[in-house]
N, C-alpha and C. Protein backbone atom coordinates (compact mmCIF):
# COMPACT_ATOMS: atom_id res chain seq x y z
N UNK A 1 11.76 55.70 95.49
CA UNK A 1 11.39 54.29 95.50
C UNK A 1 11.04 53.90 96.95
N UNK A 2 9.94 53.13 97.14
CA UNK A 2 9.49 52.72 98.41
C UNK A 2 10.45 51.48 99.47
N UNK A 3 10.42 51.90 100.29
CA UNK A 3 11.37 50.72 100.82
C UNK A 3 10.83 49.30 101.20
N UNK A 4 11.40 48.04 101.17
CA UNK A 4 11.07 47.07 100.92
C UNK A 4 11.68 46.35 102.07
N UNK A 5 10.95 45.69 102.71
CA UNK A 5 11.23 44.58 103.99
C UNK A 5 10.99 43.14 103.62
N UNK A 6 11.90 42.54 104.19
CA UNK A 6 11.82 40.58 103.87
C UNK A 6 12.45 40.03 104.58
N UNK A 7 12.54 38.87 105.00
CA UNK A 7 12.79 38.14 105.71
C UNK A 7 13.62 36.60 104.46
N UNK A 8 14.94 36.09 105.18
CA UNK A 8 15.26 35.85 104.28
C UNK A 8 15.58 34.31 105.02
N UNK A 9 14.71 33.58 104.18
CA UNK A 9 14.64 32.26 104.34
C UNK A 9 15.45 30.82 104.23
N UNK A 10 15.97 30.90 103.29
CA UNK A 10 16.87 29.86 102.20
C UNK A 10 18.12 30.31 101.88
N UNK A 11 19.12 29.47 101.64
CA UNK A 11 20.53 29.91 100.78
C UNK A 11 19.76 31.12 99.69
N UNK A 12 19.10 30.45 98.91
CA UNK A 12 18.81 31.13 97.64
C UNK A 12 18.50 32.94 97.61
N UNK A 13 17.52 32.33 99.30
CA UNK A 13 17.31 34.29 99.12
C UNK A 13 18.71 34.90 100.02
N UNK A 14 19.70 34.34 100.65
CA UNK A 14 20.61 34.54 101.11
C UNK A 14 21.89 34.76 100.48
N UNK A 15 21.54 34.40 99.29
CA UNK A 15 22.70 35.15 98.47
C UNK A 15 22.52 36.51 97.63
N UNK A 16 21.35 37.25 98.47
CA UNK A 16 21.25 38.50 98.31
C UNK A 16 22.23 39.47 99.56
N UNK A 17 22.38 38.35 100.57
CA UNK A 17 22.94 39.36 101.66
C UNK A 17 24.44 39.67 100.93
N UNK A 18 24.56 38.21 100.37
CA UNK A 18 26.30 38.55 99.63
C UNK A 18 26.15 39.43 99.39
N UNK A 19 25.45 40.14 98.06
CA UNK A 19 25.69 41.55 97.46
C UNK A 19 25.46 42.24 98.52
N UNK A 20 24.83 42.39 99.69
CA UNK A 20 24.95 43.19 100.73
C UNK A 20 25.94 43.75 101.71
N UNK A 21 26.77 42.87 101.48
CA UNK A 21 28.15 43.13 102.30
C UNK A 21 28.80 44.64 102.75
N UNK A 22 27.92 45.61 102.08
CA UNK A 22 28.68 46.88 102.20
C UNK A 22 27.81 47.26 103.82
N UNK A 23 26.39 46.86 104.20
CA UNK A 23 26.26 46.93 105.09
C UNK A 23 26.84 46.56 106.43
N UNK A 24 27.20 45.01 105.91
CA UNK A 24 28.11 44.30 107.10
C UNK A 24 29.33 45.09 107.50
N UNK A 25 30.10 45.56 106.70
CA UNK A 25 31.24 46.39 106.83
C UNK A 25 30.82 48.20 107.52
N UNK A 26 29.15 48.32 107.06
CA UNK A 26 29.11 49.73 107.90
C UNK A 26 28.81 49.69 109.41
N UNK A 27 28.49 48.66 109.51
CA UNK A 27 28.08 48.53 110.88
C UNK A 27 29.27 47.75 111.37
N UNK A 28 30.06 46.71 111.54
CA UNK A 28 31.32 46.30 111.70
C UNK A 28 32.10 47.94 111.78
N UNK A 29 32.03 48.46 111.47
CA UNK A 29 32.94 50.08 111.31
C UNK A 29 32.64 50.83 112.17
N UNK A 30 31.13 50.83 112.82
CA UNK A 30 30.32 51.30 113.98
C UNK A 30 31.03 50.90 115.21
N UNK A 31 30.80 49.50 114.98
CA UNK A 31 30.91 49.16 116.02
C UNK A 31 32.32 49.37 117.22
N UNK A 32 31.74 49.28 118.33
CA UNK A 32 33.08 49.58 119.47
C UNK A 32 34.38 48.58 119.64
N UNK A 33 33.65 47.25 118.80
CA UNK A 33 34.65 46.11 118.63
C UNK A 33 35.76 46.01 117.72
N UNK A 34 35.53 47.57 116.86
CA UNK A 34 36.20 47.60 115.75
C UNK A 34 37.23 47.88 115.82
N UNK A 35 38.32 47.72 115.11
CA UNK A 35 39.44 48.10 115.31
C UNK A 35 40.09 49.09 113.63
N UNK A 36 38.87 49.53 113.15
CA UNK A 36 38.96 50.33 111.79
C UNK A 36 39.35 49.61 110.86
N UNK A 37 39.40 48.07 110.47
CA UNK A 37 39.38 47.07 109.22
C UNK A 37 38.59 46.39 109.09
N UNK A 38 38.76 46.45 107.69
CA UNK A 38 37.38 44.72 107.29
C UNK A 38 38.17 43.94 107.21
N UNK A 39 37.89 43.05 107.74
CA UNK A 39 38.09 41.02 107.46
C UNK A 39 37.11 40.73 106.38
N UNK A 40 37.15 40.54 105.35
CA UNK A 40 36.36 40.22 104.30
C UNK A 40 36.30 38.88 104.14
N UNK A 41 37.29 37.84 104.70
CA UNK A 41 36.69 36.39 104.82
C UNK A 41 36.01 36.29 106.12
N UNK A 42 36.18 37.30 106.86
CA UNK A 42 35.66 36.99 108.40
C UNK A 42 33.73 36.92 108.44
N UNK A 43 34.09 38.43 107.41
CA UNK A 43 32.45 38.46 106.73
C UNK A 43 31.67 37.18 105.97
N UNK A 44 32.45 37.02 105.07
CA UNK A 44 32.61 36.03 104.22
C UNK A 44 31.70 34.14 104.69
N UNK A 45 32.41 34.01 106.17
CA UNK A 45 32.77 33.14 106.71
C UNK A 45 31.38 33.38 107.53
N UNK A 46 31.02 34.55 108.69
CA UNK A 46 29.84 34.33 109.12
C UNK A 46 28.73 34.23 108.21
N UNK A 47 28.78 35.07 107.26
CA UNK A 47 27.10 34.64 106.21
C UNK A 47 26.80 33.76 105.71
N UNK A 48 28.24 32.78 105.36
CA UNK A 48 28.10 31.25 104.90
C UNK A 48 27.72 30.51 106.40
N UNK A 49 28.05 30.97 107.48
CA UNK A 49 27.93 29.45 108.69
C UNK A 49 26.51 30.17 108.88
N UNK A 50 26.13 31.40 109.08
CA UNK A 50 24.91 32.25 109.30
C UNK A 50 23.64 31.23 108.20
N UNK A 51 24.08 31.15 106.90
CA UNK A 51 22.69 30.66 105.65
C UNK A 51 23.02 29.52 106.30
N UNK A 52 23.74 28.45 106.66
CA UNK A 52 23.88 26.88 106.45
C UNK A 52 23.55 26.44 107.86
N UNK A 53 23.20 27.33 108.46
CA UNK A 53 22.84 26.83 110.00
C UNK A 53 21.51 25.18 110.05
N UNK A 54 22.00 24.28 110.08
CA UNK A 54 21.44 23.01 110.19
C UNK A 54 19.93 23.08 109.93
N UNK A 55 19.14 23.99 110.85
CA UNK A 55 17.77 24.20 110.98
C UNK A 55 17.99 25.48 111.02
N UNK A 56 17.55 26.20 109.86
CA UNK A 56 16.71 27.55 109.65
C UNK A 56 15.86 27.88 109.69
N UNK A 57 15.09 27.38 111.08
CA UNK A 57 14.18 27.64 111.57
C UNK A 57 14.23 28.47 113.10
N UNK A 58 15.96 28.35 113.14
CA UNK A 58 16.61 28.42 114.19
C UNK A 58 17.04 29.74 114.49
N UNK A 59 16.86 30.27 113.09
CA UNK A 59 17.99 31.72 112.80
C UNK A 59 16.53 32.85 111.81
N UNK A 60 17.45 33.62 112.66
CA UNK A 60 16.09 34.79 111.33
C UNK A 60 16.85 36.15 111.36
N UNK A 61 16.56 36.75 109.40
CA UNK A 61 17.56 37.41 109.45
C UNK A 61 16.29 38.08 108.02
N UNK A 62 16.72 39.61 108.26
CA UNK A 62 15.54 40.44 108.26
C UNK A 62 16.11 41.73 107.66
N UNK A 63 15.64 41.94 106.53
CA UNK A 63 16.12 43.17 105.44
C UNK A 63 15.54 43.85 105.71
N UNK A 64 16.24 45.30 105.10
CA UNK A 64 15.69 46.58 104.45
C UNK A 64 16.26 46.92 103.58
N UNK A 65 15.57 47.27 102.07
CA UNK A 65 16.13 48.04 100.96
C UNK A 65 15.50 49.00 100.44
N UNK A 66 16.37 49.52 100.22
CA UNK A 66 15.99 51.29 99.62
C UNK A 66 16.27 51.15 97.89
N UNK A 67 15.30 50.35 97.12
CA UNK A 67 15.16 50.10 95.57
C UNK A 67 17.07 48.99 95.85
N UNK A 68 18.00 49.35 95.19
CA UNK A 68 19.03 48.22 95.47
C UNK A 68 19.97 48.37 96.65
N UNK A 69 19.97 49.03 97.40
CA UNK A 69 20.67 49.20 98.08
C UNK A 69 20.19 48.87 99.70
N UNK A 70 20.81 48.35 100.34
CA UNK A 70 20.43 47.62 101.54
C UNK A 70 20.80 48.26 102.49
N UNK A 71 19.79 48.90 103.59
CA UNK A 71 19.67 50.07 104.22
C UNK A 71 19.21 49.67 106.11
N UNK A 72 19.13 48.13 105.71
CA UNK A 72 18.81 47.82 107.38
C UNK A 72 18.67 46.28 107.27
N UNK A 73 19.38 45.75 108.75
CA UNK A 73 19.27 44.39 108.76
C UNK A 73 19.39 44.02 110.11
N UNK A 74 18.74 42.74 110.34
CA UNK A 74 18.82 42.08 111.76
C UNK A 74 18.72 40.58 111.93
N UNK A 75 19.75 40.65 112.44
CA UNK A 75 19.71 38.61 112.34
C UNK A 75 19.55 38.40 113.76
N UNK A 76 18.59 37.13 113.93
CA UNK A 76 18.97 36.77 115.59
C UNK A 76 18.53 35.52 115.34
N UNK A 77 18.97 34.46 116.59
CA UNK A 77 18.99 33.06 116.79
C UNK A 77 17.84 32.73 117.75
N UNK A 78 17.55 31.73 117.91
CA UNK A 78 16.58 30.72 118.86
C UNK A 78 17.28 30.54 119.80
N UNK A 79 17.57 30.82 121.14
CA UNK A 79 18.16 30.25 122.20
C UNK A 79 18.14 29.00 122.80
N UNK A 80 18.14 28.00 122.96
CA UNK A 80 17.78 27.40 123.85
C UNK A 80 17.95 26.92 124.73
N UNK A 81 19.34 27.15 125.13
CA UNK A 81 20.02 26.89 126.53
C UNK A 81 20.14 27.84 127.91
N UNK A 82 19.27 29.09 127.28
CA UNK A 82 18.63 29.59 128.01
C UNK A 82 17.78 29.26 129.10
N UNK A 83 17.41 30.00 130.59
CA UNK A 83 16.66 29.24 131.64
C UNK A 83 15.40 29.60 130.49
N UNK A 84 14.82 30.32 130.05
CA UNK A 84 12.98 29.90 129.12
C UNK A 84 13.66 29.68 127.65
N UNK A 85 13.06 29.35 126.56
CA UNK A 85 13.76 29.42 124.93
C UNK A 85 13.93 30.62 125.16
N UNK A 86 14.31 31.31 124.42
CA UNK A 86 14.29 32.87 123.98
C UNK A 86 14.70 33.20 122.62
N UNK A 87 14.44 33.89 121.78
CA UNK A 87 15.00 34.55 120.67
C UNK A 87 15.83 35.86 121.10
N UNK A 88 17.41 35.58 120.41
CA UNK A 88 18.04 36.83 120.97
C UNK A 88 19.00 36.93 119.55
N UNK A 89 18.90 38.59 119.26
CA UNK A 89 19.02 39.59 118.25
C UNK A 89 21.16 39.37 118.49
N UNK A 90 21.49 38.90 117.52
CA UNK A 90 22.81 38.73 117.27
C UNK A 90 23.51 39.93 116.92
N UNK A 91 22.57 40.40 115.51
CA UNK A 91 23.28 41.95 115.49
C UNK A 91 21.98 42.79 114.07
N UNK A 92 22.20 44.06 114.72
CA UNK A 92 21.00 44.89 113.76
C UNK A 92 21.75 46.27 113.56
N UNK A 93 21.18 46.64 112.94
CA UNK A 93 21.74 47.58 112.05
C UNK A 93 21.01 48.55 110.98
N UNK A 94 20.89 49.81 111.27
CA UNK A 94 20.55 50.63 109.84
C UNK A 94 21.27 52.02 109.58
N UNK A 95 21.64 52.04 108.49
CA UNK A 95 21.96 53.00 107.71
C UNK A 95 21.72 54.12 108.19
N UNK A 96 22.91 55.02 108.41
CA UNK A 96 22.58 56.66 109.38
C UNK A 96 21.67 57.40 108.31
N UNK A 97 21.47 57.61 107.23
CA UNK A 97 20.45 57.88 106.67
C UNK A 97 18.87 57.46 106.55
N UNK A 98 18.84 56.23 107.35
CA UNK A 98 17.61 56.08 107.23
C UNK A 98 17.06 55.43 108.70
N UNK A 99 17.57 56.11 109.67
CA UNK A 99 17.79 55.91 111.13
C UNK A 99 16.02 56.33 111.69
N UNK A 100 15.75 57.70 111.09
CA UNK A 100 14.46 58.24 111.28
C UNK A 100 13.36 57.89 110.44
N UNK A 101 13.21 56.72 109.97
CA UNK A 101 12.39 56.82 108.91
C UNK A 101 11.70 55.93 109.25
N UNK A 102 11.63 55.14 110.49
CA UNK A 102 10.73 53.52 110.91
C UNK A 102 11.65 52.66 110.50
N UNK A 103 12.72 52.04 110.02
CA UNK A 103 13.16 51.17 109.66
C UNK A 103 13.65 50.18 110.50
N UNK A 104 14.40 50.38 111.57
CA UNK A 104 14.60 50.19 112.27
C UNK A 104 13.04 49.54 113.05
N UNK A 105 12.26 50.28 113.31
CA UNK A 105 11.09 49.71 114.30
C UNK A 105 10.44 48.43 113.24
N UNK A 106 10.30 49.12 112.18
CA UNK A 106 9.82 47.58 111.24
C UNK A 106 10.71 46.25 110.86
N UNK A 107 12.18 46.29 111.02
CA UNK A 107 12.99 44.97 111.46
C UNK A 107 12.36 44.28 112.92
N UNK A 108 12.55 45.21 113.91
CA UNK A 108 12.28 44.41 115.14
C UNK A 108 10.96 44.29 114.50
N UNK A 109 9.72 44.36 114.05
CA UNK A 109 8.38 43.90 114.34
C UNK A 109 8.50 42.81 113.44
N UNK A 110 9.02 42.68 112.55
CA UNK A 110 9.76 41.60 111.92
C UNK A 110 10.13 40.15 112.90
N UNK A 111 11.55 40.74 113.54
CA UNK A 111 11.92 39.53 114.48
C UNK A 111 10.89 39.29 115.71
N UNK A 112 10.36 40.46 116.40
CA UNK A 112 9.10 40.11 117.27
C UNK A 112 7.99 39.09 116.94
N UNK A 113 7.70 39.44 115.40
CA UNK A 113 6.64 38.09 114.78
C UNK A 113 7.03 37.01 114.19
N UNK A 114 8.17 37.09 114.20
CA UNK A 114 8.74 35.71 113.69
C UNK A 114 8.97 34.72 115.09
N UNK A 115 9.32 35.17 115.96
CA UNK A 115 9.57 34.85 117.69
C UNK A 115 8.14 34.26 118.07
N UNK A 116 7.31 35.16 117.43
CA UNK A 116 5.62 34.63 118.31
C UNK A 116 5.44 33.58 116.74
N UNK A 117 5.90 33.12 116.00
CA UNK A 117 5.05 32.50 114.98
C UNK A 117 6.03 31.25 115.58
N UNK A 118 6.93 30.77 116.34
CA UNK A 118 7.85 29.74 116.59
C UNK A 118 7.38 29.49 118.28
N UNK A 119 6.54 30.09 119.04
CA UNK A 119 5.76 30.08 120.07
C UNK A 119 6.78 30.70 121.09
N UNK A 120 7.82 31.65 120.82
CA UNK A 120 8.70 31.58 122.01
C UNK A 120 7.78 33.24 122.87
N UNK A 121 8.43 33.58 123.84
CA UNK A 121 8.02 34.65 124.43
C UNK A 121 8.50 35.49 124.82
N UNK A 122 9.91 35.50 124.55
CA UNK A 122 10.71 36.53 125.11
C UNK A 122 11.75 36.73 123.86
N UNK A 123 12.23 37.78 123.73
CA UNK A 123 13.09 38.19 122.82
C UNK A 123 14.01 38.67 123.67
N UNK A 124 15.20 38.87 123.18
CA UNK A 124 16.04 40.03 124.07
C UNK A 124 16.31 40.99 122.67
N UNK A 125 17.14 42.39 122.45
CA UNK A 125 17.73 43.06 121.93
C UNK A 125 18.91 43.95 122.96
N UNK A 126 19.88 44.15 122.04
CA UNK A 126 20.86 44.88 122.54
C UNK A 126 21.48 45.52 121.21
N UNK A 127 22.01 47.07 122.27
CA UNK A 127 22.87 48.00 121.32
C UNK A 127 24.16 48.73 121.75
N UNK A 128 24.68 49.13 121.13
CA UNK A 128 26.16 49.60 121.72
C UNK A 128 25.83 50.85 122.27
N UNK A 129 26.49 51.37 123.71
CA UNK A 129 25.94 51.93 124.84
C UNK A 129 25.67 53.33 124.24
N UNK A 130 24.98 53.82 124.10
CA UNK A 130 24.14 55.03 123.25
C UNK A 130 22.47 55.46 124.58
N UNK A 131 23.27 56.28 125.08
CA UNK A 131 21.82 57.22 125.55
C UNK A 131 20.54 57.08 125.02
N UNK A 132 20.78 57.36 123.98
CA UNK A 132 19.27 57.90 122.69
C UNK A 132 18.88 56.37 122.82
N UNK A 133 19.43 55.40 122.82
CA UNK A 133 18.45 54.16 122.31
C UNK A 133 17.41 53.75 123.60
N UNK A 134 17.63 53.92 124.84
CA UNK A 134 17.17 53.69 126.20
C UNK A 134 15.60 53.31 125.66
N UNK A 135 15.31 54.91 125.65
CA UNK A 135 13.91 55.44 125.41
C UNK A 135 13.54 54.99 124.85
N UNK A 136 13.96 54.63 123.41
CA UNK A 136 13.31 53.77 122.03
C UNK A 136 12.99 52.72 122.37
N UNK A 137 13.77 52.07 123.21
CA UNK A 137 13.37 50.48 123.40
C UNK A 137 12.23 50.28 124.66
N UNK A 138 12.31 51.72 125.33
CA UNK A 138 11.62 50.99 126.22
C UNK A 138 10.06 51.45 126.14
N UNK A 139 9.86 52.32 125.13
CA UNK A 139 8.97 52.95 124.06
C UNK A 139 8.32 52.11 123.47
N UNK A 140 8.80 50.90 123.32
CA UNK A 140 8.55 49.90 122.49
C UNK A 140 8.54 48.06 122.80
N UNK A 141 8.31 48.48 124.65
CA UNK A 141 8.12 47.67 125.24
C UNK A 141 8.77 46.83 125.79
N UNK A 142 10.30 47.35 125.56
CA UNK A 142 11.65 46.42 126.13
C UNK A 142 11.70 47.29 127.50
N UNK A 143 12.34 46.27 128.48
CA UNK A 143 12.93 46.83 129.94
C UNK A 143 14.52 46.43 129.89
N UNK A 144 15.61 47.00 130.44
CA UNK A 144 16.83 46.76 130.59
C UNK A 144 17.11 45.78 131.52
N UNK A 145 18.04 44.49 131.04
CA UNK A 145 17.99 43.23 132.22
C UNK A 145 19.07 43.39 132.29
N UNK A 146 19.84 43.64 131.74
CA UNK A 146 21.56 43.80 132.33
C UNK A 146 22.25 44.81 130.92
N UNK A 147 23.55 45.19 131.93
CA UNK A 147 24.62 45.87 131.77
C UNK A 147 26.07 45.12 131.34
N UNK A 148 26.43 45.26 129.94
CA UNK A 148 27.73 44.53 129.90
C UNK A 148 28.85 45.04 129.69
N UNK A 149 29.60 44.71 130.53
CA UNK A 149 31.26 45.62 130.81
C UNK A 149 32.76 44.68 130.09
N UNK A 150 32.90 45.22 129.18
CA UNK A 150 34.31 44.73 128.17
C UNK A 150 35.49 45.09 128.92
N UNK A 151 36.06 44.08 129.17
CA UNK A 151 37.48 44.76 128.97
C UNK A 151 38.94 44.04 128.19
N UNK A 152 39.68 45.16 127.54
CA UNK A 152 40.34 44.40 126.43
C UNK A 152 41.47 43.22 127.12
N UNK A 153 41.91 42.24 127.02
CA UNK A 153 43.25 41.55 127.25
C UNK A 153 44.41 41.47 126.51
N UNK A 154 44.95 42.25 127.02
CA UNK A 154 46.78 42.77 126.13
C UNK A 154 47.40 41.24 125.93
């Protein structure tokens, strides 16, 4: 089955991400912030404040499915308290199976044209510190503006 990209507009098409939730939890599981559990109202709680955001014009949030199963996603916000507007990528994500397949490059061209259809000019993206991604991004026309350093508080 061919894979399918959309952009998801309204509550209505946003209660497809609900059934999506197994993604939110694979990438939440990825991630370095993790601490190896799901919060399932935590999930719960961002996709409801995520669809109800005042102006959804503000927010853009960007599928991939593989026939039913949801294989890549990227949400990002409108900045504007930024020194220029900017559109910046909240969180993205695809499926280790379908990592090589463009999916990934066709979300961002996704949020890239949704960014130029709202007149802004700059996007940012970010990923959790991974070698391999450097190249990709900058392959693809991103430059690195900063470095961010965590540290936990006991």
């Amino acid at each position: 089955m061919p894979l399918s990209f959309f952009q998801v507009k309204d509550k209505e098409d946003g209660s497809l991400i609900k059934d999506g939730k197994g993604i939110i939890k694979a990438a939440t599981l990825e991630s370095p912030w993790s601490n190896g559990e799901i919060d399932e109202k935590y999930i719960d709680l961002l996709i409801k404040l995520f669809l109800e955001h005042p102006d959804p014009t503000q927010r853009g949030l960007f599928i991939a499915m593989d026939g039913p199963l949801f294989v890549g996603l990227l949400a990002a916000i409108v900045n504007q308290g930024s020194v220029v507007k900017q559109c910046n990528e909240l969180m993205w994500f695809v499926m280790p199976g379908h990592r090589d397949g463009g999916v990934g490059k066709q979300l961002i061209k996704m949020y890239e044209d949704w960014a130029v259809g709202l007149g802004i000019k700059k996007v940012t993206m970010s990923h959790y510190a991974r070698d391999d991604m450097k190249a990709e991004y900058e392959a693809n026309g991103y430059k690195q503006t900063e470095i961010t350093y965590v540290k936990d508080l006991d």
